[in-house]
C-alpha atoms as a PDB file:
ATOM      1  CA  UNK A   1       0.000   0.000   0.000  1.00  0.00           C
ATOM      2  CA  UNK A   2       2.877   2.527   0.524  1.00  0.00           C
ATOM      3  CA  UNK A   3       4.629   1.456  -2.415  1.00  0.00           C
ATOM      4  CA  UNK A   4       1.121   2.527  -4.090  1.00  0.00           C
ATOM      5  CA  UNK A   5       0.680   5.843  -2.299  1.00  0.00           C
ATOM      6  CA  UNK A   6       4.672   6.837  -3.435  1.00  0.00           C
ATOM      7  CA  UNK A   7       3.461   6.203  -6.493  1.00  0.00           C
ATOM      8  CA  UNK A   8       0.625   7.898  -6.649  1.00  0.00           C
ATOM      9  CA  UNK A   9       2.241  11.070  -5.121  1.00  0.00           C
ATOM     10  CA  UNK A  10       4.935  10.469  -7.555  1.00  0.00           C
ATOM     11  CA  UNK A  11       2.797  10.817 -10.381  1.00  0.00           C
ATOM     12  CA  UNK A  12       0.945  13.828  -9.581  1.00  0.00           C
ATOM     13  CA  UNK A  13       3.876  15.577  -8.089  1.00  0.00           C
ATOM     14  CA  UNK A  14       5.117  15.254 -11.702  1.00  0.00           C
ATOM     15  CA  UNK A  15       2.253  16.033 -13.560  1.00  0.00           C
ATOM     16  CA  UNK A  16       2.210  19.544 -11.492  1.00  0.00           C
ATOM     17  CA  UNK A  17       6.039  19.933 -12.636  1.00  0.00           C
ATOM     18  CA  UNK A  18       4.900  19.290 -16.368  1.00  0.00           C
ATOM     19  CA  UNK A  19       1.581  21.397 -16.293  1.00  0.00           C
ATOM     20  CA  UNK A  20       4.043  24.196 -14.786  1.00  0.00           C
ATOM     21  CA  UNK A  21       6.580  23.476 -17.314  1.00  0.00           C
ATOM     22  CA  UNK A  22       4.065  23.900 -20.462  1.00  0.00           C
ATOM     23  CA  UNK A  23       2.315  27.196 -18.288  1.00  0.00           C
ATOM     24  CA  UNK A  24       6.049  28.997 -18.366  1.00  0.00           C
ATOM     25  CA  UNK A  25       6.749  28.054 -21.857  1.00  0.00           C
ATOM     26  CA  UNK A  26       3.197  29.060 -23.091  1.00  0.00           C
ATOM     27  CA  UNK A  27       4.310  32.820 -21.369  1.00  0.00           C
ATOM     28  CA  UNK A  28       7.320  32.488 -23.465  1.00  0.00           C
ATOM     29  CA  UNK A  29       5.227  32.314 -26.404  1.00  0.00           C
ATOM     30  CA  UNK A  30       2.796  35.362 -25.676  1.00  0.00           C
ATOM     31  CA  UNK A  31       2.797  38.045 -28.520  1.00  0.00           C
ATOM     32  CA  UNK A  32       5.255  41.157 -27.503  1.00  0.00           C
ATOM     33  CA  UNK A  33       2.716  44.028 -26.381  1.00  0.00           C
ATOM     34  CA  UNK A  34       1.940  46.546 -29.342  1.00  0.00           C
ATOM     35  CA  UNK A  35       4.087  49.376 -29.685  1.00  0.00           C
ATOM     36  CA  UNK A  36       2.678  52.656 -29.295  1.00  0.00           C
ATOM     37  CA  UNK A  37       2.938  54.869 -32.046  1.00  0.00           C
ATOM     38  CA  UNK A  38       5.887  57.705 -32.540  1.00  0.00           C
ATOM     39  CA  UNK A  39       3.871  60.965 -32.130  1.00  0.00           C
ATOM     40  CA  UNK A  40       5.362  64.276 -33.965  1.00  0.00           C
ATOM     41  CA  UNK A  41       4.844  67.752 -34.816  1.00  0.00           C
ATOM     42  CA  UNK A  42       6.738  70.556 -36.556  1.00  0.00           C
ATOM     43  CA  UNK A  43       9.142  71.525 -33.389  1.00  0.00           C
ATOM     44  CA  UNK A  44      10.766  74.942 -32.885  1.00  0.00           C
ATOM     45  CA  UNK A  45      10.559  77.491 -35.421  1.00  0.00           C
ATOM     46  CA  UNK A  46      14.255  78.317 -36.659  1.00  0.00           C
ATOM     47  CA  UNK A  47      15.426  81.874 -35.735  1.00  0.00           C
ATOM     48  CA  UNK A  48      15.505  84.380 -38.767  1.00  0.00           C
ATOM     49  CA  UNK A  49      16.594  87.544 -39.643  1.00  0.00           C
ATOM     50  CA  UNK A  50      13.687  90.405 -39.316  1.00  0.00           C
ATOM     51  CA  UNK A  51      12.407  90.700 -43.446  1.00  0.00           C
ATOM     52  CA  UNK A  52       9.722  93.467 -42.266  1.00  0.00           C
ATOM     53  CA  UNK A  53       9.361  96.657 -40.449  1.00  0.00           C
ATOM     54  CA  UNK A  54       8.028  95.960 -37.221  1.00  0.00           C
ATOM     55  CA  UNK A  55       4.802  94.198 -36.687  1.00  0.00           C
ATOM     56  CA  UNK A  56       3.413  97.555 -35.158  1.00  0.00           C
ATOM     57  CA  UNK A  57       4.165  99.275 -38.513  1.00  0.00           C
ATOM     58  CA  UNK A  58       1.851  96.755 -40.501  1.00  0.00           C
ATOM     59  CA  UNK A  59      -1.925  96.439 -40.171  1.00  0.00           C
ATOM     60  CA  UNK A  60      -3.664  93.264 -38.670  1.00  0.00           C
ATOM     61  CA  UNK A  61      -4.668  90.463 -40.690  1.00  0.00           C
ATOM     62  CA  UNK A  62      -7.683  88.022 -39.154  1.00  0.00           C
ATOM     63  CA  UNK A  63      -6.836  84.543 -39.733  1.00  0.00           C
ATOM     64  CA  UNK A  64     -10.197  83.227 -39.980  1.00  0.00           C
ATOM     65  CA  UNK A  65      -9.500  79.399 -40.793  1.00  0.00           C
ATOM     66  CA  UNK A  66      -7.079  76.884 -41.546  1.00  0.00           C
ATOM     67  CA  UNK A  67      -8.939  73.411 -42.967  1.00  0.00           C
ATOM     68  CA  UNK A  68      -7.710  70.412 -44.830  1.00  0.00           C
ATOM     69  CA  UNK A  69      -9.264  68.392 -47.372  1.00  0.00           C
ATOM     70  CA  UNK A  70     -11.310  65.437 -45.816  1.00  0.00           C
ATOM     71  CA  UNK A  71      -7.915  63.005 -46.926  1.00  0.00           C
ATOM     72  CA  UNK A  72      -5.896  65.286 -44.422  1.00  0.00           C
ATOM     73  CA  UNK A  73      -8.302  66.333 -41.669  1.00  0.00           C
ATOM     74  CA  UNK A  74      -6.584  64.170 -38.549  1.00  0.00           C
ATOM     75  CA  UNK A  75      -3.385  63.025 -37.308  1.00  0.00           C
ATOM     76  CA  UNK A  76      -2.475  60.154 -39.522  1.00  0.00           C
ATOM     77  CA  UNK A  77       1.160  60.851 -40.843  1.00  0.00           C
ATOM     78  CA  UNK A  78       0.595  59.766 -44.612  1.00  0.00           C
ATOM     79  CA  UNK A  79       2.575  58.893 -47.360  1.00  0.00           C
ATOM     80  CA  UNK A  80       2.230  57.323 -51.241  1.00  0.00           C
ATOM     81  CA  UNK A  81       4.085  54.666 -53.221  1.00  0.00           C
ATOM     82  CA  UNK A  82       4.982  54.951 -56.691  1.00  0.00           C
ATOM     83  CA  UNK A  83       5.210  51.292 -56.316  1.00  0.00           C
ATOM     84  CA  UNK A  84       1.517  50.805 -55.603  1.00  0.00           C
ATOM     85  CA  UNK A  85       0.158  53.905 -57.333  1.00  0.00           C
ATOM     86  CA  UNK A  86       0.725  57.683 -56.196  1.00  0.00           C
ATOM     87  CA  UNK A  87      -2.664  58.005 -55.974  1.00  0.00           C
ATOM     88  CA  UNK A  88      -3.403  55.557 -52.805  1.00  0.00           C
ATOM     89  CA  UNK A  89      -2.831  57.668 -49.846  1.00  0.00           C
ATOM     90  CA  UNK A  90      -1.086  55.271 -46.903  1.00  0.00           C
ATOM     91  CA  UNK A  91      -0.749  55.929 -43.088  1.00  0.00           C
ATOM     92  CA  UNK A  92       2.194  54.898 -40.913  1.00  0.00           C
ATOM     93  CA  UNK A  93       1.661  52.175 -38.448  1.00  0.00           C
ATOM     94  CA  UNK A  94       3.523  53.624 -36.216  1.00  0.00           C
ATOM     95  CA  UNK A  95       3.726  57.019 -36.480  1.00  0.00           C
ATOM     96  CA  UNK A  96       1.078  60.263 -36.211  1.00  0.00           C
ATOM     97  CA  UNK A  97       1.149  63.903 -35.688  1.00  0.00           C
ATOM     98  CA  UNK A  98       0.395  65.143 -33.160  1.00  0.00           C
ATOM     99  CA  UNK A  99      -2.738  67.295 -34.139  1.00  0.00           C
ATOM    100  CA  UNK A 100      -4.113  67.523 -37.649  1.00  0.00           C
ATOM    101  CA  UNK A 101      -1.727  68.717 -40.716  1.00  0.00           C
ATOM    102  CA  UNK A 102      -4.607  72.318 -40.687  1.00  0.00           C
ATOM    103  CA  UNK A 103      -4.109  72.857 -36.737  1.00  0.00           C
ATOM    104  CA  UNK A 104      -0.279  72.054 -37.081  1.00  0.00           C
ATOM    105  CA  UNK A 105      -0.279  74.477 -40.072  1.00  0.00           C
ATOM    106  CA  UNK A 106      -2.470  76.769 -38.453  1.00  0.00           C
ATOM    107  CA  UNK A 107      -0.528  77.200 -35.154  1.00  0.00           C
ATOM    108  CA  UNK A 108       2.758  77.628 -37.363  1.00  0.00           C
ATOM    109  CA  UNK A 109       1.265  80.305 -40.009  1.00  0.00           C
ATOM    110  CA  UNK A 110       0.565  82.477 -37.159  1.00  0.00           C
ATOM    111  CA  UNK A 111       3.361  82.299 -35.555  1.00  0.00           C
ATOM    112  CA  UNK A 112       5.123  83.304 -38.835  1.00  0.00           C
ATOM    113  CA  UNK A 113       2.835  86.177 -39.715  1.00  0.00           C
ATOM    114  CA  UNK A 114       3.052  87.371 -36.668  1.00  0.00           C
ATOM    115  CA  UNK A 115       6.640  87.624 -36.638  1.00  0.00           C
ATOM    116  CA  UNK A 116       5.755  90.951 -38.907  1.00  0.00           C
ATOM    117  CA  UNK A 117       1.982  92.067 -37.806  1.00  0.00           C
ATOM    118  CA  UNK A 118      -0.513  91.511 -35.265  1.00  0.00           C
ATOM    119  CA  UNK A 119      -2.357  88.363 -36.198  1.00  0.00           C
ATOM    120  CA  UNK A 120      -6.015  87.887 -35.403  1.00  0.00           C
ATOM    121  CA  UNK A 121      -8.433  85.029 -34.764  1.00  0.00           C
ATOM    122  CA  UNK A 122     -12.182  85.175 -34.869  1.00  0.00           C
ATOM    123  CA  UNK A 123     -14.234  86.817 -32.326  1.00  0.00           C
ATOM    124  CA  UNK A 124     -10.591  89.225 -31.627  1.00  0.00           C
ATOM    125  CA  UNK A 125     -11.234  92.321 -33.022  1.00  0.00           C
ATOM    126  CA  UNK A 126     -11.283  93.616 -36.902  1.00  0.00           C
ATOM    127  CA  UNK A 127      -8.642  93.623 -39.219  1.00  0.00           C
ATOM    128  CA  UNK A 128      -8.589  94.739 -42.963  1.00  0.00           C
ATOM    129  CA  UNK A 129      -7.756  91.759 -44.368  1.00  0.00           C
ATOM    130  CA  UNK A 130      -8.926  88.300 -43.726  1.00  0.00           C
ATOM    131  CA  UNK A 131      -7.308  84.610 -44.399  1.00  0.00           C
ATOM    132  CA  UNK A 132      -8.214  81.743 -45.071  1.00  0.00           C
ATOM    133  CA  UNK A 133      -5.941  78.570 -46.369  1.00  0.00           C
ATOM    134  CA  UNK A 134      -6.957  74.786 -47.202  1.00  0.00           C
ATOM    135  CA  UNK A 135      -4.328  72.064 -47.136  1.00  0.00           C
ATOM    136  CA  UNK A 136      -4.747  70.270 -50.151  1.00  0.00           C
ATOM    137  CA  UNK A 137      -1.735  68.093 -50.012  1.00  0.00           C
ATOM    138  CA  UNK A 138       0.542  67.164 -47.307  1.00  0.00           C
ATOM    139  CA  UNK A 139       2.437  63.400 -48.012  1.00  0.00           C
ATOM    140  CA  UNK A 140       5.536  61.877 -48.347  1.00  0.00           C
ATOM    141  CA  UNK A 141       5.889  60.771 -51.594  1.00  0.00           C
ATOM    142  CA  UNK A 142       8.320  57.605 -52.617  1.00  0.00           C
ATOM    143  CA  UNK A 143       9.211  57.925 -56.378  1.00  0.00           C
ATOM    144  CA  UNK A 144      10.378  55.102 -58.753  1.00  0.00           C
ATOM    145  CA  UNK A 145      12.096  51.953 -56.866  1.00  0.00           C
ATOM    146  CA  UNK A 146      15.380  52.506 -56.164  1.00  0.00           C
ATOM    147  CA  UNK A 147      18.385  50.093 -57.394  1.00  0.00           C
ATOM    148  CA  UNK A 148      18.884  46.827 -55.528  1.00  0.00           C
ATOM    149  CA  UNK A 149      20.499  47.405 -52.067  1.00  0.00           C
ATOM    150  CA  UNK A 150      19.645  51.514 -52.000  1.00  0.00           C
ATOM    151  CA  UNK A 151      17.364  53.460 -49.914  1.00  0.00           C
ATOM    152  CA  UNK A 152      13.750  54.616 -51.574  1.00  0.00           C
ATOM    153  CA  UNK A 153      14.226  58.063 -52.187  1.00  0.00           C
ATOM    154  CA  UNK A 154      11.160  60.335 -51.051  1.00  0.00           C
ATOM    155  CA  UNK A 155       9.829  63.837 -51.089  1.00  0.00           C
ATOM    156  CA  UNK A 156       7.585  65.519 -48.907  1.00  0.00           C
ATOM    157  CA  UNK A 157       4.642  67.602 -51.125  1.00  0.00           C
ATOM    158  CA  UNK A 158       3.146  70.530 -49.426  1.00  0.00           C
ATOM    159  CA  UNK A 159       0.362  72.492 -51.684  1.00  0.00           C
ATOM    160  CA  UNK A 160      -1.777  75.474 -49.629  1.00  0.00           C
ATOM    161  CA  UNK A 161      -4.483  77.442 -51.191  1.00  0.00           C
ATOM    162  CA  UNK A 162      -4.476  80.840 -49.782  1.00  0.00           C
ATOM    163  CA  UNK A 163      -7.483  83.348 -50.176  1.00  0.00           C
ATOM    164  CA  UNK A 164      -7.359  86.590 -48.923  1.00  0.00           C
ATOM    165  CA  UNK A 165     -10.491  89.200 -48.590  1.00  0.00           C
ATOM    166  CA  UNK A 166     -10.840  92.856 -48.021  1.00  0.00           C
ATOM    167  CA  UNK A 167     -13.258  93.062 -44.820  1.00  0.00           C
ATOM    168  CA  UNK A 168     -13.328  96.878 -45.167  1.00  0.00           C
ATOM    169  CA  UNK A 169     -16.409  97.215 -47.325  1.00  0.00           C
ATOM    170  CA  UNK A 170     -20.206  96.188 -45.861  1.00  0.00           C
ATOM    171  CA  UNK A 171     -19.227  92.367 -46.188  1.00  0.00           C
ATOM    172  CA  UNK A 172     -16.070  90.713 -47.602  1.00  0.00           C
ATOM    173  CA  UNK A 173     -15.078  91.097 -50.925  1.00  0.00           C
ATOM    174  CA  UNK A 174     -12.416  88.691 -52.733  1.00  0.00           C
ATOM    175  CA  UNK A 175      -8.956  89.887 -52.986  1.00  0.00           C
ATOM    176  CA  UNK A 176      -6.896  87.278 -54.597  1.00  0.00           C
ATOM    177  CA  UNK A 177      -6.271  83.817 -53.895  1.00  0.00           C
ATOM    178  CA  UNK A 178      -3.107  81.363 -55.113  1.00  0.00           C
ATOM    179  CA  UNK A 179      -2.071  78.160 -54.301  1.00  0.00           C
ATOM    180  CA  UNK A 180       1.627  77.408 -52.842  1.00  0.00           C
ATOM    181  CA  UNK A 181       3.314  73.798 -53.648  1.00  0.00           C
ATOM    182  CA  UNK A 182       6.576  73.151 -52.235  1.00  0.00           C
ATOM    183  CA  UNK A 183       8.499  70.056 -52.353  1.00  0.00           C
ATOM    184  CA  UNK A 184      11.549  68.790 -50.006  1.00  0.00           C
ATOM    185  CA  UNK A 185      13.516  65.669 -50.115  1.00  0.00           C
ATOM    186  CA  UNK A 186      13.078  63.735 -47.118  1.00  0.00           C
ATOM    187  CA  UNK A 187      16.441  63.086 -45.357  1.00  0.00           C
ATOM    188  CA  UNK A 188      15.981  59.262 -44.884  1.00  0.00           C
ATOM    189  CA  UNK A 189      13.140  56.924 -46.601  1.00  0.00           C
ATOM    190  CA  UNK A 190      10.681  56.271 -43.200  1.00  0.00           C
ATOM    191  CA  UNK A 191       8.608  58.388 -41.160  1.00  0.00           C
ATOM    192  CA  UNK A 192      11.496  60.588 -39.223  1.00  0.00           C
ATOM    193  CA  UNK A 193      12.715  61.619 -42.603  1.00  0.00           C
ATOM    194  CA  UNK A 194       8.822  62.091 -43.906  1.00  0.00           C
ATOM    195  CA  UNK A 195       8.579  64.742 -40.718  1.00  0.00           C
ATOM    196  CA  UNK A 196      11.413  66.399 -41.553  1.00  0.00           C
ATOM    197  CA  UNK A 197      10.917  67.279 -44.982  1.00  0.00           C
ATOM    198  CA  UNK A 198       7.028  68.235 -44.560  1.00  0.00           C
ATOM    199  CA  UNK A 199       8.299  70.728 -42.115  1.00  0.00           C
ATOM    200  CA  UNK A 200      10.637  72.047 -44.219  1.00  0.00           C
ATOM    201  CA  UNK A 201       8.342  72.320 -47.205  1.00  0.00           C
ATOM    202  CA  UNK A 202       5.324  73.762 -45.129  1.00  0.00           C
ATOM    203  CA  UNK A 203       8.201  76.692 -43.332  1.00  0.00           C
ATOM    204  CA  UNK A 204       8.908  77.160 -47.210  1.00  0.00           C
ATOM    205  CA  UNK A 205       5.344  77.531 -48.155  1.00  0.00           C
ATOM    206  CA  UNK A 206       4.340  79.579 -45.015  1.00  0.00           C
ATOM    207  CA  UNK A 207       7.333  82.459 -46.024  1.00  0.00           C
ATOM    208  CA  UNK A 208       6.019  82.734 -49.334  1.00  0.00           C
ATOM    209  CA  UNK A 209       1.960  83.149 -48.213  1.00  0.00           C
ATOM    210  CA  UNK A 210       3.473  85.871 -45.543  1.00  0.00           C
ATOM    211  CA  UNK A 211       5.450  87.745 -48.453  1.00  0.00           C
ATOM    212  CA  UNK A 212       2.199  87.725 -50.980  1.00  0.00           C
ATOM    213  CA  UNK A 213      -0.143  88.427 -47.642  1.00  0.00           C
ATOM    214  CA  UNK A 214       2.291  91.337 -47.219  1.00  0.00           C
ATOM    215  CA  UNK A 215       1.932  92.417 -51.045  1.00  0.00           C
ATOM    216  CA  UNK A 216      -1.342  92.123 -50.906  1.00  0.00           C
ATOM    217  CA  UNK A 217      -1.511  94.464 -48.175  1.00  0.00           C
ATOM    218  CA  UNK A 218       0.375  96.829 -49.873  1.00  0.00           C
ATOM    219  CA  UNK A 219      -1.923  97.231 -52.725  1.00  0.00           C
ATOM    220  CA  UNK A 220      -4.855  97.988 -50.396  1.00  0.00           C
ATOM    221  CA  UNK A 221      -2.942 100.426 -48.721  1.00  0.00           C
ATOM    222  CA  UNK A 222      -2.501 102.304 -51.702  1.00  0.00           C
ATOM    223  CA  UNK A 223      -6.114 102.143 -52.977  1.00  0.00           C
END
């Protein structure tokens, strides 16, 4: 009978070793936990050199809105393939922005016009001239395939389309309206690169929409 009960406890004693066994190896297994996506936004303006008199010499300008098409209305860092077709828009796995591509623009396109007059937004007083600007592209774009062994090559597109009105009359009249399109290579072919040249090509695009706002406002002057 005790040769029976040593068994017995022999047996299950082992069976708890092996159902402990396959337990720890079956943790082993598990999937590693998602990774949370890299979240970025333009950073830090770059210093430069005053281009203007002084934004108390220039008149206000109301920045009524900054919107994107419905393609680039939320945080999804995009890019397309040449590969696949230019014209399939793509998101990063695992990367975003940090706000839309309009607020990111938005936040920096004041900054920047404010740099030479006071800058507006609705509901904060009058100004002579409103503006308004829709993002209508704002992707990383990777061109032909590259040779065997090298790095995809990639561009970041940035197109804006600016309108500007004269609020002086009894209700808003057009004033003139252009679209900016600037392109930037991207320093490397992934999403760090992507971010780097989209800020570059949207600081680009932004200095040229202050320097026609600032023409524009000119001509109005003189009127």
């Amino acid at each position: 009978m005790k040769f029976i009960a040593d068994k017995h406890r022999f047996t299950l004693g082992f069976g708890v070793f092996l159902c402990l066994g396959l337990l720890l190896a079956g943790c082993t297994a598990l999937p590693a936990p998602p990774q949370r996506p890299v979240v970025y936004d333009f950073g830090p303006a770059l210093p430069r050199s005053p281009v203007a008199p002084p934004a108390a010499a220039l008149a206000p300008v109301l920045l009524a809105s900054v919107e994107a098409t419905p393609a680039f209305d939320g945080p999804a860092l995009l890019y397309r393939d040449a590969a696949s077709g230019v014209q399939q828009l793509r998101p990063y796995a695992l990367a975003r922005w940090s706000a839309s591509p309009a607020q990111l623009v938005r936040a920096r396109l004041r900054a920047r016009l404010g740099e030479e007059r006071p800058v507006l937004g609705p509901g904060e007083g009058a100004a002579p001239l409103a503006l308004r600007v829709q993002v209508e592209e704002f992707s990383q774009v990777f061109d032909a395939a590259p040779p065997a062994g090298a790095a995809a090559p990639s561009r970041a597109v940035v197109r804006l389309r600016a309108t500007l009105s004269d609020t002086r009359g009894p209700r808003p009249a057009l004033l003139a309206q252009r679209v900016f399109e600037l392109q930037r290579p991207a320093p490397s072919a992934d999403a760090a690169g992507g971010v780097q040249a989209l800020t570059a090509a949207t600081d680009a695009a932004l200095d040229e929409v202050a320097a026609w706002v600032r023409d524009q406002a000119a001509t109005i002057q003189k009127k």
